[in-house]
C-alpha atoms as a PDB file:
ATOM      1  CA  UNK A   1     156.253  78.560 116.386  1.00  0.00           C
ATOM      2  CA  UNK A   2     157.385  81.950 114.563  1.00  0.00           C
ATOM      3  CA  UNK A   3     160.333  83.077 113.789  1.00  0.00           C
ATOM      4  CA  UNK A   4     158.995  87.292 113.267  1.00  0.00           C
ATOM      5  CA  UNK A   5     158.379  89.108 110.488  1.00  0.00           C
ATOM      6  CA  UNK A   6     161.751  89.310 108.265  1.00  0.00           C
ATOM      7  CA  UNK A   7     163.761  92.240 107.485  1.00  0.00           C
ATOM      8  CA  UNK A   8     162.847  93.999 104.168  1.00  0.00           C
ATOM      9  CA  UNK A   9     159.582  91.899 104.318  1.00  0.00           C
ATOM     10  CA  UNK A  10     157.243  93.902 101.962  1.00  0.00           C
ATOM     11  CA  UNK A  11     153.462  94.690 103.587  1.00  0.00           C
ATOM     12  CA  UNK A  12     150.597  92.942 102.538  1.00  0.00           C
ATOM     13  CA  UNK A  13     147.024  94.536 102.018  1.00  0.00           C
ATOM     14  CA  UNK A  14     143.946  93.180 103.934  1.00  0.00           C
ATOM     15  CA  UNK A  15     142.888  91.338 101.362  1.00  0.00           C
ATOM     16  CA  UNK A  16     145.849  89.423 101.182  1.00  0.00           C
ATOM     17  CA  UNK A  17     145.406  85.472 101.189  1.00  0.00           C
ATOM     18  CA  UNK A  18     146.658  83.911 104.232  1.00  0.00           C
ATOM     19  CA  UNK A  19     148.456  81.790 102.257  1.00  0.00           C
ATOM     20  CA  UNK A  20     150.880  84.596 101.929  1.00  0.00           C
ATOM     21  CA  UNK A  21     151.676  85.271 105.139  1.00  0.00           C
ATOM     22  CA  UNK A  22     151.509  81.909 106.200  1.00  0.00           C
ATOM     23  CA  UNK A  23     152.616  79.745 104.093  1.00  0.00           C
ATOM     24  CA  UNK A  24     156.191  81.006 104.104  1.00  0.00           C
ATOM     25  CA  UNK A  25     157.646  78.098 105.782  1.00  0.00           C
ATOM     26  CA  UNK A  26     160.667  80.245 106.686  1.00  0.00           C
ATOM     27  CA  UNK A  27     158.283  82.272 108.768  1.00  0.00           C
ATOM     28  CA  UNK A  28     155.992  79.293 110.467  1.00  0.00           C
ATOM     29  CA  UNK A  29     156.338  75.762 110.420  1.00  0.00           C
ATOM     30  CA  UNK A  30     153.117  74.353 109.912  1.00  0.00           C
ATOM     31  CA  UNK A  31     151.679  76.786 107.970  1.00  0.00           C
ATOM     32  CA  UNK A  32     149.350  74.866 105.506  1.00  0.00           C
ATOM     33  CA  UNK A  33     148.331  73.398 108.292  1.00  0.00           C
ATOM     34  CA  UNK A  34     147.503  76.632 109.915  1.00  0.00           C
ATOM     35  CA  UNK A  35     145.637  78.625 106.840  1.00  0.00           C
ATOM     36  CA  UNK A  36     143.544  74.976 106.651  1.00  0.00           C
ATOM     37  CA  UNK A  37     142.298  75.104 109.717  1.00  0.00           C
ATOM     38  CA  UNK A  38     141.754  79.005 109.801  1.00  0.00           C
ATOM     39  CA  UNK A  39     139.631  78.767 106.504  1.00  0.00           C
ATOM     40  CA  UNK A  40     137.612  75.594 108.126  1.00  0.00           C
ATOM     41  CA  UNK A  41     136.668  79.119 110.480  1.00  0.00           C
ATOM     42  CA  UNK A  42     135.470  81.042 107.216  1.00  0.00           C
ATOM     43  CA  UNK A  43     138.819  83.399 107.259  1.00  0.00           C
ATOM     44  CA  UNK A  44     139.841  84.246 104.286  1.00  0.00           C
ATOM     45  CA  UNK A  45     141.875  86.618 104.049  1.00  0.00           C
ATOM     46  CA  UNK A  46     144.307  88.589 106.813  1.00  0.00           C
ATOM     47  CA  UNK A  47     141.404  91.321 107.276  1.00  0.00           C
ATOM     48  CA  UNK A  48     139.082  88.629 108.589  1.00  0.00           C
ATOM     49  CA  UNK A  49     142.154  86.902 110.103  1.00  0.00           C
ATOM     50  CA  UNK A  50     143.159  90.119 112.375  1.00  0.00           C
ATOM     51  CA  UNK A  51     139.455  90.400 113.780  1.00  0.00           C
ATOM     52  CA  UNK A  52     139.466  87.385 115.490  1.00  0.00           C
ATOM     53  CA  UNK A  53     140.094  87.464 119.400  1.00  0.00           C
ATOM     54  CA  UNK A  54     143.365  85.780 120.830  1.00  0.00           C
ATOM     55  CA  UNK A  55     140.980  83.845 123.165  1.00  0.00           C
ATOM     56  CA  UNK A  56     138.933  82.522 120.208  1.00  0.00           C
ATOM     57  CA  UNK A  57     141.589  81.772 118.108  1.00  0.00           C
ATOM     58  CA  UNK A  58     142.841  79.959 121.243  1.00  0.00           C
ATOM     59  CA  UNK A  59     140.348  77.901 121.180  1.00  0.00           C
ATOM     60  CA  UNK A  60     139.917  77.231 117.304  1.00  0.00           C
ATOM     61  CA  UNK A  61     143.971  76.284 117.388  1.00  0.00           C
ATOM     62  CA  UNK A  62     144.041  74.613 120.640  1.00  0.00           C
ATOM     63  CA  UNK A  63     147.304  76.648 121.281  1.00  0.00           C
ATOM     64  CA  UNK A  64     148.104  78.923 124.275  1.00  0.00           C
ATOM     65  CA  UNK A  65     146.665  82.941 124.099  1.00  0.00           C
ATOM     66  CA  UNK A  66     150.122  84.014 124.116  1.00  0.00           C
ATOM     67  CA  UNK A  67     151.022  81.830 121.048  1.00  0.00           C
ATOM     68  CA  UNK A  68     147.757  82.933 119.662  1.00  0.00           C
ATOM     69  CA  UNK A  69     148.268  86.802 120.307  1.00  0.00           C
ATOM     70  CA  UNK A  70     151.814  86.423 118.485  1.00  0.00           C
ATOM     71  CA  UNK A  71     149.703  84.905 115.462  1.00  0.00           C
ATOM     72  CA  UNK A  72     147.965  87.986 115.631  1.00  0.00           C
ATOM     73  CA  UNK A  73     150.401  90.360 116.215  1.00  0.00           C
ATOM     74  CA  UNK A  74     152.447  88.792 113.342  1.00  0.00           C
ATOM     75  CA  UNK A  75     149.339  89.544 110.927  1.00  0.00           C
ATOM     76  CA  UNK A  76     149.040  93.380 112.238  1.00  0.00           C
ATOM     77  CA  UNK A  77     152.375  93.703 111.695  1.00  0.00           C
ATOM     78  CA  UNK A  78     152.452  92.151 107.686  1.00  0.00           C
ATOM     79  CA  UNK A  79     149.627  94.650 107.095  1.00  0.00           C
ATOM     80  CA  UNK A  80     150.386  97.887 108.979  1.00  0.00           C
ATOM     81  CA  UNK A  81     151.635 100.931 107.391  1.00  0.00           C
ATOM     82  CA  UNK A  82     154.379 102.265 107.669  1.00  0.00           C
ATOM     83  CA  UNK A  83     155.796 104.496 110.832  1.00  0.00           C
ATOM     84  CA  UNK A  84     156.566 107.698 109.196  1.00  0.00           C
ATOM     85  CA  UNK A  85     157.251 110.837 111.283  1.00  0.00           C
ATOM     86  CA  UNK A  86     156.492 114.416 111.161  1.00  0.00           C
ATOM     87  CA  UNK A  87     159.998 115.569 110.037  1.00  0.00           C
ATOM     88  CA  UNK A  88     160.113 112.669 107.379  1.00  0.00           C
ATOM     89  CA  UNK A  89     156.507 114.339 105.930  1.00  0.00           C
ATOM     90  CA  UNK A  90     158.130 117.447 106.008  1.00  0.00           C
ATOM     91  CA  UNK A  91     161.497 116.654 104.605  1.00  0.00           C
ATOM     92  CA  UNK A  92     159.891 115.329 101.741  1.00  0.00           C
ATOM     93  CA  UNK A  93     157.870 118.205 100.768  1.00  0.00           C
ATOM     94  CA  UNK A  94     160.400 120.511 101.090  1.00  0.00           C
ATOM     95  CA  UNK A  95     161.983 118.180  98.514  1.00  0.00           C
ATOM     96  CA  UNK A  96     158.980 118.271  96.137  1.00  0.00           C
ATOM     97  CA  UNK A  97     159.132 122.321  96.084  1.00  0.00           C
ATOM     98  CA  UNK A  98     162.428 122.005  94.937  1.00  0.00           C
ATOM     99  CA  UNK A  99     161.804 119.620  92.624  1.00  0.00           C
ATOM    100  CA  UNK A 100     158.648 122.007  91.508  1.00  0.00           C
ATOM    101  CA  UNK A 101     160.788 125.328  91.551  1.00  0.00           C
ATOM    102  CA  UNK A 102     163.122 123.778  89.164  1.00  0.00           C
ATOM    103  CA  UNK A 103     160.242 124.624  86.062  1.00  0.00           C
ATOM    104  CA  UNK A 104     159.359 128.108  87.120  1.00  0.00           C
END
């Protein structure tokens, strides 16, 4: 049913439509299909989407809960932030002191 989320995808906010995560048909056949029936539910957007149980999206989509939780995890995924580490944090202030120091 999905392919996964695309390299160099950009993230989409909450309130993103679900139109824009699923109706990429590169990314899930069906998907007009899928944000039909999903607003039939009252979801909106991919905040209200993500709140949904696999089980009850199961049974809204008459799909397996594996299929389902891949839905899911496909949403999380468009939406979370980004992994950023300690050292990353830390590389990139020591940058902006540099930066800073430069006009003292």
């Amino acid at each position: 049913m999905l392919s996964g989320l695309p390299q160099g995808r950009r993230k989409l906010s909450a309130d993103a439509p679900l139109e824009q995560l699923f109706g990429d048909a590169a990314l899930c056949q069906g998907g007009e299909i899928l944000v039909k029936a999903l607003r039939a539910r009252r979801l909106s957007n991919l905040k209200d989407f993500v709140s949904v149980p696999p089980w009850e999206l199961r049974d809204w989509l008459l799909i397996t809960e594996e299929e389902a939780t891949e839905l899911l995890s496909l949403a999380w995924a468009a939406t979370a932030a980004p992994a950023i580490s300690a050292w990353d944090l830390a590389a990139d202030s020591e940058a902006v002191v540099r930066r800073g120091s430069e006009f003292f």
